[in-house]
Every structure is written in structure tokens, then in C-alpha cells.
N, C-alpha and C. Protein backbone atom coordinates (compact mmCIF):
# COMPACT_ATOMS: atom_id res chain seq x y z
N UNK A 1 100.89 105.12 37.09
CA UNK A 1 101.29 104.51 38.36
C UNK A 1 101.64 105.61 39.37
N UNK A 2 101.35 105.12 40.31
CA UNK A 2 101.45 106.51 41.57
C UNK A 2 103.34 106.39 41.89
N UNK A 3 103.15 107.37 42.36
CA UNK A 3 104.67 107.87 42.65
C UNK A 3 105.00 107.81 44.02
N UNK A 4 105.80 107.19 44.94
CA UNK A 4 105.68 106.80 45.98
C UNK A 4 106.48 107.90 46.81
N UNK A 5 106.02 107.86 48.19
CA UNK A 5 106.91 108.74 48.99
C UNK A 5 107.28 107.90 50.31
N UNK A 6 108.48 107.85 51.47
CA UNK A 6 108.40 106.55 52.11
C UNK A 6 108.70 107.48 53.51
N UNK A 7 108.17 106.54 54.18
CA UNK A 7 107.69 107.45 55.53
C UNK A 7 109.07 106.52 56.27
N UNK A 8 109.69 107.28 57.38
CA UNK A 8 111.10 106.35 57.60
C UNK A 8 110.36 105.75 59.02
N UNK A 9 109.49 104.98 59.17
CA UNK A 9 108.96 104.32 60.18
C UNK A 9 108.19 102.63 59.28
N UNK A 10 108.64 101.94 60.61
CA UNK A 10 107.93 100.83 60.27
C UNK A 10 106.99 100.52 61.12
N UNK A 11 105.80 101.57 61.96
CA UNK A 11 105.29 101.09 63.02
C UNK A 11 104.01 101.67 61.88
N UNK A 12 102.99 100.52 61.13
CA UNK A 12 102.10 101.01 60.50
C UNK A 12 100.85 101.30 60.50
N UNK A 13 100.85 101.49 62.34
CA UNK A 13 100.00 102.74 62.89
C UNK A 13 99.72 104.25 62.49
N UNK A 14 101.19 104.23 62.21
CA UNK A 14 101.69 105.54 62.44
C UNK A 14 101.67 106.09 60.78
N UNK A 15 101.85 105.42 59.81
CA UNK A 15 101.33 104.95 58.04
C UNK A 15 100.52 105.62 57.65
N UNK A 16 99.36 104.85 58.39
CA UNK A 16 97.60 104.99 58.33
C UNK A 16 97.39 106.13 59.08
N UNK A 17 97.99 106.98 60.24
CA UNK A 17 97.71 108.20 60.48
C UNK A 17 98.35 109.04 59.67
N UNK A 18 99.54 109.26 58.83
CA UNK A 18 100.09 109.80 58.28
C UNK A 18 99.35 109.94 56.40
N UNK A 19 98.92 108.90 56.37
CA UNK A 19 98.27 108.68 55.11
C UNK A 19 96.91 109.46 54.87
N UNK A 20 95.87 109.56 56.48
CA UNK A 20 94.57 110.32 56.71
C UNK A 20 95.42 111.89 56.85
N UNK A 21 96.11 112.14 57.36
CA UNK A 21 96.31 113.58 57.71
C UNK A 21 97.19 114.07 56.12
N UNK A 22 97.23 113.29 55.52
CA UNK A 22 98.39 114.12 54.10
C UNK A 22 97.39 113.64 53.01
N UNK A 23 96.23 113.08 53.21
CA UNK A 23 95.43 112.75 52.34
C UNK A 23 94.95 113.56 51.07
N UNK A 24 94.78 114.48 51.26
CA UNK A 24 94.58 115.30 50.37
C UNK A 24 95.53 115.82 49.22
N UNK A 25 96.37 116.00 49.67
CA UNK A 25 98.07 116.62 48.92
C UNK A 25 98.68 115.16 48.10
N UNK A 26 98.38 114.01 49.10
CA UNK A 26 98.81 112.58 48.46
C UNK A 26 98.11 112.76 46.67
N UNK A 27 96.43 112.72 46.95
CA UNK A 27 95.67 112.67 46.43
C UNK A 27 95.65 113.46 44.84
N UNK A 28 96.26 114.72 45.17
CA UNK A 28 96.54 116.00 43.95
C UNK A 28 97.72 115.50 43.64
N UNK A 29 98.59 114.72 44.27
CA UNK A 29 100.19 114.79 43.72
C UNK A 29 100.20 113.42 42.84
N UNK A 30 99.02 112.54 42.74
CA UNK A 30 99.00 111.02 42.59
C UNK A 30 100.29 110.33 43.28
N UNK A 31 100.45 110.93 44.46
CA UNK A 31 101.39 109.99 45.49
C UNK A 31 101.13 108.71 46.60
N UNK A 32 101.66 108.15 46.78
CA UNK A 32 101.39 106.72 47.94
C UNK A 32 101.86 106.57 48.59
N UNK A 33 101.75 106.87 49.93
CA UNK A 33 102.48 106.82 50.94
C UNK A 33 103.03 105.41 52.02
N UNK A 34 104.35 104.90 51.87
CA UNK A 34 104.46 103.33 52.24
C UNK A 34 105.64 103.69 53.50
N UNK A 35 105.31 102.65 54.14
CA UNK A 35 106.56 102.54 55.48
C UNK A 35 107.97 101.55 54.80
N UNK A 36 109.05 102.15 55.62
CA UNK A 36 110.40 101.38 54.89
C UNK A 36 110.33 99.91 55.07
N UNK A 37 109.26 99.31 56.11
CA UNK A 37 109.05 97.76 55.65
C UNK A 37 108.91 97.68 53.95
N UNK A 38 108.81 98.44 53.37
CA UNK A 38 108.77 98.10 51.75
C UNK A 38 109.77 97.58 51.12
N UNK A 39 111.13 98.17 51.86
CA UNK A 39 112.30 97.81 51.22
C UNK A 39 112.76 96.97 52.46
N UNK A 40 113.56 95.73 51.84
CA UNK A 40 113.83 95.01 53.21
C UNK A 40 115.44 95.20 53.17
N UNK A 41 115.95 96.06 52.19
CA UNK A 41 117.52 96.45 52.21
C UNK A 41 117.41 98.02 53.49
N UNK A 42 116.50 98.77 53.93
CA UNK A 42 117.11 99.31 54.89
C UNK A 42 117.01 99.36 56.35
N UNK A 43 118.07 99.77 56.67
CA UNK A 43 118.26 100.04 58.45
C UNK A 43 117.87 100.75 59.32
N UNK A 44 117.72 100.28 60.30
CA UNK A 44 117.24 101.54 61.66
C UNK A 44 118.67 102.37 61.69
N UNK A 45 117.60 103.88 61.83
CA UNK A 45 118.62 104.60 61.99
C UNK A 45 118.71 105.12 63.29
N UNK A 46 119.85 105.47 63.82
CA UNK A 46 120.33 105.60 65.29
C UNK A 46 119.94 106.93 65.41
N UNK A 47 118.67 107.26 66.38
CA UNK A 47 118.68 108.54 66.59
C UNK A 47 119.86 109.96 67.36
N UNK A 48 120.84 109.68 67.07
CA UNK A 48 121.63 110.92 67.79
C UNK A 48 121.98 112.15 68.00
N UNK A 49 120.79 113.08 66.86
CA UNK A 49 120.87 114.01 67.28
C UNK A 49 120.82 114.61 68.33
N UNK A 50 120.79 116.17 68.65
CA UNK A 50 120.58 116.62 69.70
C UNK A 50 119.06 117.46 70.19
N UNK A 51 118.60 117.19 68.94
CA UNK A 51 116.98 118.10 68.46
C UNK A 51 116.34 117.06 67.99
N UNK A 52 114.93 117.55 67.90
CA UNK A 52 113.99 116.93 67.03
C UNK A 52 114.58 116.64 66.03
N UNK A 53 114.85 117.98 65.10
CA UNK A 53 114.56 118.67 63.69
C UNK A 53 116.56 117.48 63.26
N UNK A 54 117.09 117.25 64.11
CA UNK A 54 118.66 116.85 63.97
C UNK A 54 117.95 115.15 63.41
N UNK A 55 117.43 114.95 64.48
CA UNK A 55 116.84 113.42 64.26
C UNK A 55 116.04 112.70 63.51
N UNK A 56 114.88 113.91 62.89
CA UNK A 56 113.90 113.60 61.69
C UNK A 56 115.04 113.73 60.12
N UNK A 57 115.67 114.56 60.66
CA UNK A 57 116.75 114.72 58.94
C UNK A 57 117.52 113.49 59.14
N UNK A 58 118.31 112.80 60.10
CA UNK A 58 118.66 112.34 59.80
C UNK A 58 118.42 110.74 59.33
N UNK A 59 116.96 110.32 60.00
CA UNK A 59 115.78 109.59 59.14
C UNK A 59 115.60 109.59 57.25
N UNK A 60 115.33 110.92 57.65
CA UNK A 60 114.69 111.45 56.36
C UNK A 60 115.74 111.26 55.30
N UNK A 61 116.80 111.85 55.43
CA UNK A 61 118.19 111.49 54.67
C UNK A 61 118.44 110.26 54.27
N UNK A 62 118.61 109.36 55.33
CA UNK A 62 119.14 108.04 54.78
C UNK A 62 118.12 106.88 53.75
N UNK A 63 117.06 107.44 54.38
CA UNK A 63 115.40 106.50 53.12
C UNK A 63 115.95 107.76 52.34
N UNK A 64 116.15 108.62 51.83
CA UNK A 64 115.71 109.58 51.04
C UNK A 64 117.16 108.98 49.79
N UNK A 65 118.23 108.56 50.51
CA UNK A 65 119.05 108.23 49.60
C UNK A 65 119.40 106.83 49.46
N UNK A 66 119.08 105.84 50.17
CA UNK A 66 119.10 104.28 50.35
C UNK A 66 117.80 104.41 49.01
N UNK A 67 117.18 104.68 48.70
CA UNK A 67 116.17 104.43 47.77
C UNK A 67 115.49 105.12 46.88
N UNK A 68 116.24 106.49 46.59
CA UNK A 68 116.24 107.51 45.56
C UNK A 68 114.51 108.35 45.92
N UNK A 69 113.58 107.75 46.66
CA UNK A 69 112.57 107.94 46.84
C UNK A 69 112.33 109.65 47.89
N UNK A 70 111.35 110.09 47.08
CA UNK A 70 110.87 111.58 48.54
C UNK A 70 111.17 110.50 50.08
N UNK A 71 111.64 111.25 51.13
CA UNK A 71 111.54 110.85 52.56
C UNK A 71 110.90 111.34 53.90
N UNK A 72 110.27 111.33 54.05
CA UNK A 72 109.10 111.81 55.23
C UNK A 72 109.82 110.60 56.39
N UNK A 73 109.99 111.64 57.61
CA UNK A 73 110.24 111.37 59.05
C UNK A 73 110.02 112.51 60.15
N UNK A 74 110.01 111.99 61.71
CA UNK A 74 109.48 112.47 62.78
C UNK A 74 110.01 112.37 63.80
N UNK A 75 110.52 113.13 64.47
CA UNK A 75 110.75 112.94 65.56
C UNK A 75 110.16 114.02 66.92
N UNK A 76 109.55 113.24 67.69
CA UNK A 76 108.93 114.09 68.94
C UNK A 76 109.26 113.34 70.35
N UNK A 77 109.03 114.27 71.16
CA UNK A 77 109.23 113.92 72.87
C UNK A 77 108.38 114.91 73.39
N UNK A 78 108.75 114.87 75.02
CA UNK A 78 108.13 115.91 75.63
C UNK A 78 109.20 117.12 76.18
N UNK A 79 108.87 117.85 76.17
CA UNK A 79 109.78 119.35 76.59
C UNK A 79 108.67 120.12 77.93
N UNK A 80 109.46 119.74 79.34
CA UNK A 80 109.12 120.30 80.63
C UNK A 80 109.80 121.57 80.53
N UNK A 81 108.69 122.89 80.90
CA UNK A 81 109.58 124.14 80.96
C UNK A 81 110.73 123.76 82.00
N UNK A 82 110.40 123.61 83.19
CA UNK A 82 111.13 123.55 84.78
C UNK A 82 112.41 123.00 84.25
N UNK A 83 112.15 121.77 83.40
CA UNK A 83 113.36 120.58 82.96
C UNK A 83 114.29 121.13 81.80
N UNK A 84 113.82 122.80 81.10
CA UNK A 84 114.56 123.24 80.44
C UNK A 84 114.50 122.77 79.14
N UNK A 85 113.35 121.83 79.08
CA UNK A 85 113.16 121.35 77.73
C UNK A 85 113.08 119.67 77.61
N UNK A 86 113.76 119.32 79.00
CA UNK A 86 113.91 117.66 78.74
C UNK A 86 112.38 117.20 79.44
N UNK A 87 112.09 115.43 79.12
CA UNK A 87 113.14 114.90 78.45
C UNK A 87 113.45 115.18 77.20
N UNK A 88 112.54 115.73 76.46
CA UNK A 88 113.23 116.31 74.91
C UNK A 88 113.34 115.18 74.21
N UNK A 89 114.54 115.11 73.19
CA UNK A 89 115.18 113.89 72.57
C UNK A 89 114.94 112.67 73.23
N UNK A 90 115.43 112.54 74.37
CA UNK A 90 115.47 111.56 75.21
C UNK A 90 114.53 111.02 75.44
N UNK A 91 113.11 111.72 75.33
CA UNK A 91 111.95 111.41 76.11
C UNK A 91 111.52 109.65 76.20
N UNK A 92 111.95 108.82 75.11
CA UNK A 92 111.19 107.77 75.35
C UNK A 92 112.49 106.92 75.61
N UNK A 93 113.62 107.55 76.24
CA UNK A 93 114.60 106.50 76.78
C UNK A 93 114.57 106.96 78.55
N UNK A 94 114.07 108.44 79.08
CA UNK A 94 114.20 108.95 79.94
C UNK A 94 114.67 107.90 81.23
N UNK A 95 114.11 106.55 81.49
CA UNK A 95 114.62 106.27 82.46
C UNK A 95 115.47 105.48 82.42
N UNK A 96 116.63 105.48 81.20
CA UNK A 96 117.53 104.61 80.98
C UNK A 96 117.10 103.32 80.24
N UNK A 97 115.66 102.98 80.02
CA UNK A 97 115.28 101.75 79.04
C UNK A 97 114.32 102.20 77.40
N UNK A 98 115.00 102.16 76.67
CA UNK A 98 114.04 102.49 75.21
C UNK A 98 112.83 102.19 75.37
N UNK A 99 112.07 103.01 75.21
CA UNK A 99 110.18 102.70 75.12
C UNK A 99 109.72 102.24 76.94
N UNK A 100 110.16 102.05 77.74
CA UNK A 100 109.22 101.45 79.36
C UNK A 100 109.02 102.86 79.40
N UNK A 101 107.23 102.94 78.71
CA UNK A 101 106.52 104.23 79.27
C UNK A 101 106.05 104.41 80.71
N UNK A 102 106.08 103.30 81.26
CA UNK A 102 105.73 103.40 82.47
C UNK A 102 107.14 104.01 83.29
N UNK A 103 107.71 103.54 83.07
CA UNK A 103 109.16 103.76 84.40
C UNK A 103 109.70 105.12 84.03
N UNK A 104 109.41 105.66 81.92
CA UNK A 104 110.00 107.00 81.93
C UNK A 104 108.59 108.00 82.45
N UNK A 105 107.35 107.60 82.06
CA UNK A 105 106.71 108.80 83.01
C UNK A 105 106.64 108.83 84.86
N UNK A 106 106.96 108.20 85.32
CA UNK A 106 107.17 107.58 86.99
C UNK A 106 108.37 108.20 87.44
N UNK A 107 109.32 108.65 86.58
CA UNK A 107 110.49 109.21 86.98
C UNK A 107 110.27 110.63 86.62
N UNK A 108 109.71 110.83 85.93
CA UNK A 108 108.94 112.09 85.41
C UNK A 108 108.40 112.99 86.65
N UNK A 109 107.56 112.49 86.59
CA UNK A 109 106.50 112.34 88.18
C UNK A 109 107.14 112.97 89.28
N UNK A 110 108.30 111.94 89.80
CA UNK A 110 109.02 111.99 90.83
C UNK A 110 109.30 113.57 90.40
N UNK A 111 110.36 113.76 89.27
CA UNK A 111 111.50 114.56 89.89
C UNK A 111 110.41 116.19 89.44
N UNK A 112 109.49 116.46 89.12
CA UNK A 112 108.50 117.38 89.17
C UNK A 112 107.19 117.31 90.38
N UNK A 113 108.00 116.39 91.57
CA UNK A 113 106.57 116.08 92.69
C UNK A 113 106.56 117.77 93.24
N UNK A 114 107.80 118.12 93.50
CA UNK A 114 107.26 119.66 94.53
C UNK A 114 107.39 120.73 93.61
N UNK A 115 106.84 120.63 92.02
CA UNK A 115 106.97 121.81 91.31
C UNK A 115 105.40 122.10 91.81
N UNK A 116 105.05 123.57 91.83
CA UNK A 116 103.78 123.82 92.25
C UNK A 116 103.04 124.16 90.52
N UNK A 117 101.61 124.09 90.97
CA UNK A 117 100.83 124.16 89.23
C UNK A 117 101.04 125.14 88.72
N UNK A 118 101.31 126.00 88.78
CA UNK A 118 101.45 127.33 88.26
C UNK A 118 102.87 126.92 87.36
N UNK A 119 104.33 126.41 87.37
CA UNK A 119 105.27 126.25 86.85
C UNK A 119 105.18 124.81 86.45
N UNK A 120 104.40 123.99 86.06
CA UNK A 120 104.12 122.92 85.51
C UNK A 120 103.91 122.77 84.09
N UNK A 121 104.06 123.53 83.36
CA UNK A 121 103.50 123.66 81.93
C UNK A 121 104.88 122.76 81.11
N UNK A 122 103.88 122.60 79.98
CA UNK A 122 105.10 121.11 79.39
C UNK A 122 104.66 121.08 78.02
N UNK A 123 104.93 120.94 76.71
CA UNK A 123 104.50 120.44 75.84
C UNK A 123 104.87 119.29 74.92
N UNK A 124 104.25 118.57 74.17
CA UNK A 124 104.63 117.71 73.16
C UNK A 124 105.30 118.25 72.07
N UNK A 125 106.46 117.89 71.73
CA UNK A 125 106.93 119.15 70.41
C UNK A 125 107.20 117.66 69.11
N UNK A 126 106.70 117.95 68.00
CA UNK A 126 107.39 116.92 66.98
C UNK A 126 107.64 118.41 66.00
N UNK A 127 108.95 117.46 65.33
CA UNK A 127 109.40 117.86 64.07
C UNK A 127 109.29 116.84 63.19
N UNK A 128 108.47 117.63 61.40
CA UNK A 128 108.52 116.83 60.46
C UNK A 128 109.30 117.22 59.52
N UNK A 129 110.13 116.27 58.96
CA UNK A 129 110.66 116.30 57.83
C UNK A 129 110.70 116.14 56.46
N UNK A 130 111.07 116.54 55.42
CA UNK A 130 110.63 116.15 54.27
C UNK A 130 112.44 116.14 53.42
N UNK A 131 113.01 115.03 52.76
CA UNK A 131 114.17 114.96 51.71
C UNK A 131 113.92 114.77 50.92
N UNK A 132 114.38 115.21 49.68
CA UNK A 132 114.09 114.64 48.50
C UNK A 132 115.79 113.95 47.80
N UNK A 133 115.42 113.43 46.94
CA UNK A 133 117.12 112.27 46.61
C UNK A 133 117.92 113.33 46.27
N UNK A 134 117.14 115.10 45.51
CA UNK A 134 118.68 115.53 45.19
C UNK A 134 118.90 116.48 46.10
N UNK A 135 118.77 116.41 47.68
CA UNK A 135 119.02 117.15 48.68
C UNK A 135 118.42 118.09 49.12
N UNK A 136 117.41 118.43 48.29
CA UNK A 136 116.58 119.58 49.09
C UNK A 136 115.51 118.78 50.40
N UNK A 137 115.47 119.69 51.23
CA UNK A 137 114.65 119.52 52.57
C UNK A 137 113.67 120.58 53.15
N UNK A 138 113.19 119.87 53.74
CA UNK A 138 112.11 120.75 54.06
C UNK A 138 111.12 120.42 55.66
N UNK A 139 111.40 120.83 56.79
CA UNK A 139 111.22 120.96 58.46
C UNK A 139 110.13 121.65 58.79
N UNK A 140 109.49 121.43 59.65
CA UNK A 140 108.03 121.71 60.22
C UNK A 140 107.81 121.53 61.75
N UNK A 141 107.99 122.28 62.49
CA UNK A 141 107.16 121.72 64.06
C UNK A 141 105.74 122.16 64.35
N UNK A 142 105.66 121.03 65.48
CA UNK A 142 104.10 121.02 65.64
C UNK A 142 104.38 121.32 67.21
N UNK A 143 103.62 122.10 68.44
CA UNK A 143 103.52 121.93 70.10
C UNK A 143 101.95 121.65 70.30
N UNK A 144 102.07 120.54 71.17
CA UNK A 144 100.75 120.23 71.99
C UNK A 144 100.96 120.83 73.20
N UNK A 145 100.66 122.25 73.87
CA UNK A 145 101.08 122.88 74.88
C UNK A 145 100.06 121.86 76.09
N UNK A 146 100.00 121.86 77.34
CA UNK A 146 99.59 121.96 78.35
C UNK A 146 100.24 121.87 79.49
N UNK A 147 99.79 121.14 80.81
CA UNK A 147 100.65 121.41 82.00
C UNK A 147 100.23 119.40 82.32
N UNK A 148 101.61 119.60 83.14
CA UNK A 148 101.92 118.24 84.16
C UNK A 148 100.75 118.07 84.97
N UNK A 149 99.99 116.26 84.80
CA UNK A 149 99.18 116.38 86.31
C UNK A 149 100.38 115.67 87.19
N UNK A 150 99.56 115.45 88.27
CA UNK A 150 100.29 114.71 89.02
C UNK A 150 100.38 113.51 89.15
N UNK A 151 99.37 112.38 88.53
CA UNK A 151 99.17 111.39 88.49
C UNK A 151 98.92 111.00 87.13
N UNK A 152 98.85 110.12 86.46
CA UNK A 152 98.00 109.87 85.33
C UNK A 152 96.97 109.49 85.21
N UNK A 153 96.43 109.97 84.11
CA UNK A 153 95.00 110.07 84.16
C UNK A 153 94.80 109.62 82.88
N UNK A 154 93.88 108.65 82.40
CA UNK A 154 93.16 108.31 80.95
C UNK A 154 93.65 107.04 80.47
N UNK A 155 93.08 106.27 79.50
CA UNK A 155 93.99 104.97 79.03
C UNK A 155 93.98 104.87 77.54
N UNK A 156 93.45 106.24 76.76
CA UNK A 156 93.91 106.18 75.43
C UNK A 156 95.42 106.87 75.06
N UNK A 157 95.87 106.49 73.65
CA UNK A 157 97.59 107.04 73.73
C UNK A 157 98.14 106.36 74.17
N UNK A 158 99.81 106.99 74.43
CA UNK A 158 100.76 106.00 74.68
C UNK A 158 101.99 107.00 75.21
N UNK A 159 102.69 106.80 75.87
CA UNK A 159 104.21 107.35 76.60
C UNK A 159 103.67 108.31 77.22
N UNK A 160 103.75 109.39 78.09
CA UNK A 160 103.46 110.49 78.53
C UNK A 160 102.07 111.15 78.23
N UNK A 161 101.41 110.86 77.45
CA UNK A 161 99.90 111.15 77.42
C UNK A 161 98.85 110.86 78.77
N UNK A 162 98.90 109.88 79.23
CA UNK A 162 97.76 110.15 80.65
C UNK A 162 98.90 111.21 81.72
N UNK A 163 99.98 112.29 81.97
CA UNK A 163 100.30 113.19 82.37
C UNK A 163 100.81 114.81 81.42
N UNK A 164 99.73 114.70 80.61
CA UNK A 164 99.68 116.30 79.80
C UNK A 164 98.38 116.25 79.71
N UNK A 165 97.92 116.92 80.83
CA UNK A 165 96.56 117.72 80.63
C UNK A 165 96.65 119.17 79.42
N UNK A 166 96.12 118.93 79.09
CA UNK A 166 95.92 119.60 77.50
C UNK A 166 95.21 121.08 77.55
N UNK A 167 95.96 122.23 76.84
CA UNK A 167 95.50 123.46 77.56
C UNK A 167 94.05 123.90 77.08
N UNK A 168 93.42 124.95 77.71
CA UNK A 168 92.41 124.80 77.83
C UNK A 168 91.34 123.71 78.08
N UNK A 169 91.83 122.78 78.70
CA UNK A 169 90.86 121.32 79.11
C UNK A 169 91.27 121.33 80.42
N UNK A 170 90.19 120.09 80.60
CA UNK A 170 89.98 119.69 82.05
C UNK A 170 91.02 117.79 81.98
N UNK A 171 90.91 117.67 80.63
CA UNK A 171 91.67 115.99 80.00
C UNK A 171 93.13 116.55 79.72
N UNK A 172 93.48 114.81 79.72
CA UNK A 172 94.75 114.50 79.98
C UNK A 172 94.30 114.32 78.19
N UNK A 173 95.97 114.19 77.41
CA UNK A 173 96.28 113.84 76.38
C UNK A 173 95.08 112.30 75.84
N UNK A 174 95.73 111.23 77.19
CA UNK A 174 95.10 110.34 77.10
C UNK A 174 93.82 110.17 77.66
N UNK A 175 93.01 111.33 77.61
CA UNK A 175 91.47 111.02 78.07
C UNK A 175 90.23 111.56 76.70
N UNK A 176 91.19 111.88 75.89
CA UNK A 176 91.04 112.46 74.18
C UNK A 176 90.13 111.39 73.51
N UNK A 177 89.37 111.55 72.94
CA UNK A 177 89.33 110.28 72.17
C UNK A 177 90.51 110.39 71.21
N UNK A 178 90.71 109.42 70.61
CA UNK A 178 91.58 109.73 69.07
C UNK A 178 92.16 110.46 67.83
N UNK A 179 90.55 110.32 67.44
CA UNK A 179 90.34 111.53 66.52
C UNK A 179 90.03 112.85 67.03
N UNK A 180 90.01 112.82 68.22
CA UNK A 180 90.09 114.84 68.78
C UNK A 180 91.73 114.66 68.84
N UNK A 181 92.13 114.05 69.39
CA UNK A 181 93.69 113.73 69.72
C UNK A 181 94.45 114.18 68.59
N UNK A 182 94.17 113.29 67.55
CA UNK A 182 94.83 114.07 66.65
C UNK A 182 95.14 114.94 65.65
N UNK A 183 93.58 115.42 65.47
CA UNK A 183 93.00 116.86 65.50
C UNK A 183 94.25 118.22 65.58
N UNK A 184 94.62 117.97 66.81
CA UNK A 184 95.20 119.10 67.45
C UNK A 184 96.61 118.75 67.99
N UNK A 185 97.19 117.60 67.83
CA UNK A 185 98.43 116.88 68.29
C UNK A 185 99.52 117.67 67.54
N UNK A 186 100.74 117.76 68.32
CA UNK A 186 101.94 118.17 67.41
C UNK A 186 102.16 117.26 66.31
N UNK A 187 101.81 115.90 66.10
CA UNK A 187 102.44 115.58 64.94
C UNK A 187 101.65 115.81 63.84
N UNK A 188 99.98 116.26 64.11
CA UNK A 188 99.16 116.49 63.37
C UNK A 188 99.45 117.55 62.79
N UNK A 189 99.82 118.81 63.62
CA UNK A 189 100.24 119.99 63.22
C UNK A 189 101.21 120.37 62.44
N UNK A 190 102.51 119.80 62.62
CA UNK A 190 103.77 119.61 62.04
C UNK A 190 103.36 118.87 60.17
N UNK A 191 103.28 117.74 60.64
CA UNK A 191 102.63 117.13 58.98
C UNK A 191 101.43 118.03 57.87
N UNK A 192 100.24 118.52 59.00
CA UNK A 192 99.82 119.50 58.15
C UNK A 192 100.62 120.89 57.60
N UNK A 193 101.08 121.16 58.49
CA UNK A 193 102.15 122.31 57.75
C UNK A 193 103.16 122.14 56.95
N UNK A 194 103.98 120.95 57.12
CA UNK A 194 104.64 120.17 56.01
C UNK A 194 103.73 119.92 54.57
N UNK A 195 102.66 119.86 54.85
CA UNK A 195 101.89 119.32 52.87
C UNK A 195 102.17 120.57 52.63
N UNK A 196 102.27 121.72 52.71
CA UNK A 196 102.74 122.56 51.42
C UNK A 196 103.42 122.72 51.11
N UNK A 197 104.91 122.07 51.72
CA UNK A 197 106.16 121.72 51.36
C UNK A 197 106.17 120.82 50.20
N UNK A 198 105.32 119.57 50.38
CA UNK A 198 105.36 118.41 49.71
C UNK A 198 104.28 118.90 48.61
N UNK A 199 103.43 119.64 48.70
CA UNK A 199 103.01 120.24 47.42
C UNK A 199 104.00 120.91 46.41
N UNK A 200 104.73 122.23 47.04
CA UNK A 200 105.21 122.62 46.71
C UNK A 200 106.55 121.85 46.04
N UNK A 201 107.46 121.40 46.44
CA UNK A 201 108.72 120.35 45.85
C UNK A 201 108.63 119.61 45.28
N UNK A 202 107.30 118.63 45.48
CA UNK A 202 106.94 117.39 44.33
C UNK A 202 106.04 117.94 43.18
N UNK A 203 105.22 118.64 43.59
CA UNK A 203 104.43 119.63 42.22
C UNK A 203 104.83 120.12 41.65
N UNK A 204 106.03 120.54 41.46
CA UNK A 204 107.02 121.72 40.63
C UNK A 204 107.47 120.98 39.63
């Protein structure tokens, strides 16, 4: 019987991308990768860190010990140089409402209208996590570098993707197809560099 590992998300989009990009390592470890809809005993956890890497552990922690199981979690935003890094954490509350991608990239927009292109550069940053029940851990980041347009542009993706034109391109995040998208995406990056963690800790 396969040995399960639980991803601390219940959006099982995000499952099925996580399941293609760790496919391989799943595959050698005879592991199965399931979202915490599995267990209907746990809770959303309140993101409050002050980092990525604060907010994926503390995901990762609570599935990792609510259910004795390995714990895989994520947390990403966007980081504006000009903005010093924000919205950062914040990114998908930025305009004061959880998830209205529209109103947090529109405020976005605004308060970067008279940055000139040259100081526009911005990236996607995720951190991945890995717990295991007897406390060891294990952190990974991924950056999707490019620069701010001014408008949005594209209608694939979601939150801030049609305004990160993507470096070396002429496309926005969201003018990607998919599978180039996530090819080269921070969370793609982060999770691939994480499987040799999860090789390494569960293979031993």
C-alpha cells in the first residue's frame, strides 16, 4: 500500500499540479499525494506569518501533526522591488478583501502608475515546505523574476499574472500557455527543488 504524503491545500487544482511536478520522486518513494479534504477532522490554518517560508511551516506543521502524516505546503505572493518586497505575504489580501484579484491588482497599478520601466521589476516568490511528524523540515524557494506592465494583459492564470511580464519575454505571466507557465513558475521551481528533500527524508 502506498504511503501517503498530504499537501495542506484543499484547492485540487493545485493536487494535480503538485502530483505532475513531484511525479517522479512520488513514483520511487511508492508515495500518494492527497489534499487535507482527506481528513475532514482538519482546519484552515491562519496564515500569520511574516514570510513565505513563516507561513508554509506553519501549514506544513499543523497537517504534519493533526495526522502523523509527511506535510507538504506553499506559500507565495508577489514582491515589487520599488514596494520593498510587498505585497509579499499580503499579496492576495492587498486591497483589504481575501482573494478580489481584480481590486488587489488595480491598486497595484495605481500606486506603481509614475514608477518609470526601468525600476519596475517584480517577482513571484513561493516557498515550499516539507514536515515530517517527528519534526524535521525541510524549505525551498522558487522566483518568477520579471517587470510590472501597466495594464493587464492575457486571460490565462489568476491574481497578478496578466501584470508580470516575464523576463526575457514580450508575455505577461498570463499570456503563457499553462504548461510553459509552469515550466518555469516559482512554485514549479520551489517543489522541484524540494523532491530531493522528500527523496532524501522519506528514502532514508
Amino acid at each position: 500500500m502506498s504511503r501517503r504524503i498530504v499537501l495542506a491545500t484543499r484547492n485540487a487544482g493545485k493536487v494535480r499540479e503538485l502530483r505532475e511536478i513531484l511525479a517522479q520522486v512520488l513514483g520511487r518513494l511508492d508515495c500518494e499525494l492527497v489534499g487535507v479534504d482527506e481528513f475532514a477532522e482538519l482546519e484552515d490554518v491562519a496564515e500569520t506569518g511574516t514570510t513565505f517560508e513563516e507561513n508554509a511551516l506553519l501549514k506544513a506543521r499543523y497537517v504534519a501533526e493533526a495526522t502523523g502524516l509527511p506535510a507538504l505546503a506553499d506559500d507565495s505572493g508577489l514582491a515589487v522591488d520599488v514596494l520593498g518586497g510587498a505585497p509579499g505575504v499580503f499579496s492576495a489580501r492587498w486591497s483589504g478583501r481575501h482573494g478580489d484579484d481584480a481590486a488587489n491588482l488595480n491598486l497595484l497599478l495605481a500606486q506603481v502608475s509614475d514608477v518609470p520601466e526601468d525600476h519596475r521589476g517584480a517577482a513571484f516568490v513561493c516557498c515550499a515546505a516539507l514536515v515530517l511528524p517527528d519534526g524535521r523540515i525541510a524549505t525551498r524557494e522558487g522566483r518568477f523574476p520579471g517587470k510590472l506592465t501597466r495594464e493587464p494583459r492575457g486571460e490565462n492564470g489568476f491574481g497578478y499574472d496578466p501584470i508580470l511580464q516575464v523576463a526575457g519575454d514580450t508575455r505577461t505571466a498570463a499570456e503563457l500557455p499553462p504548461e510553459e507557465k509552469n515550466a518555469i513558475s516559482h512554485r514549479g521551481k520551489a517543489f522541484t527543488a524540494l523532491a530531493q528533500d522528500i527523496e532524501a527524508l522519506l528514502g532514508a
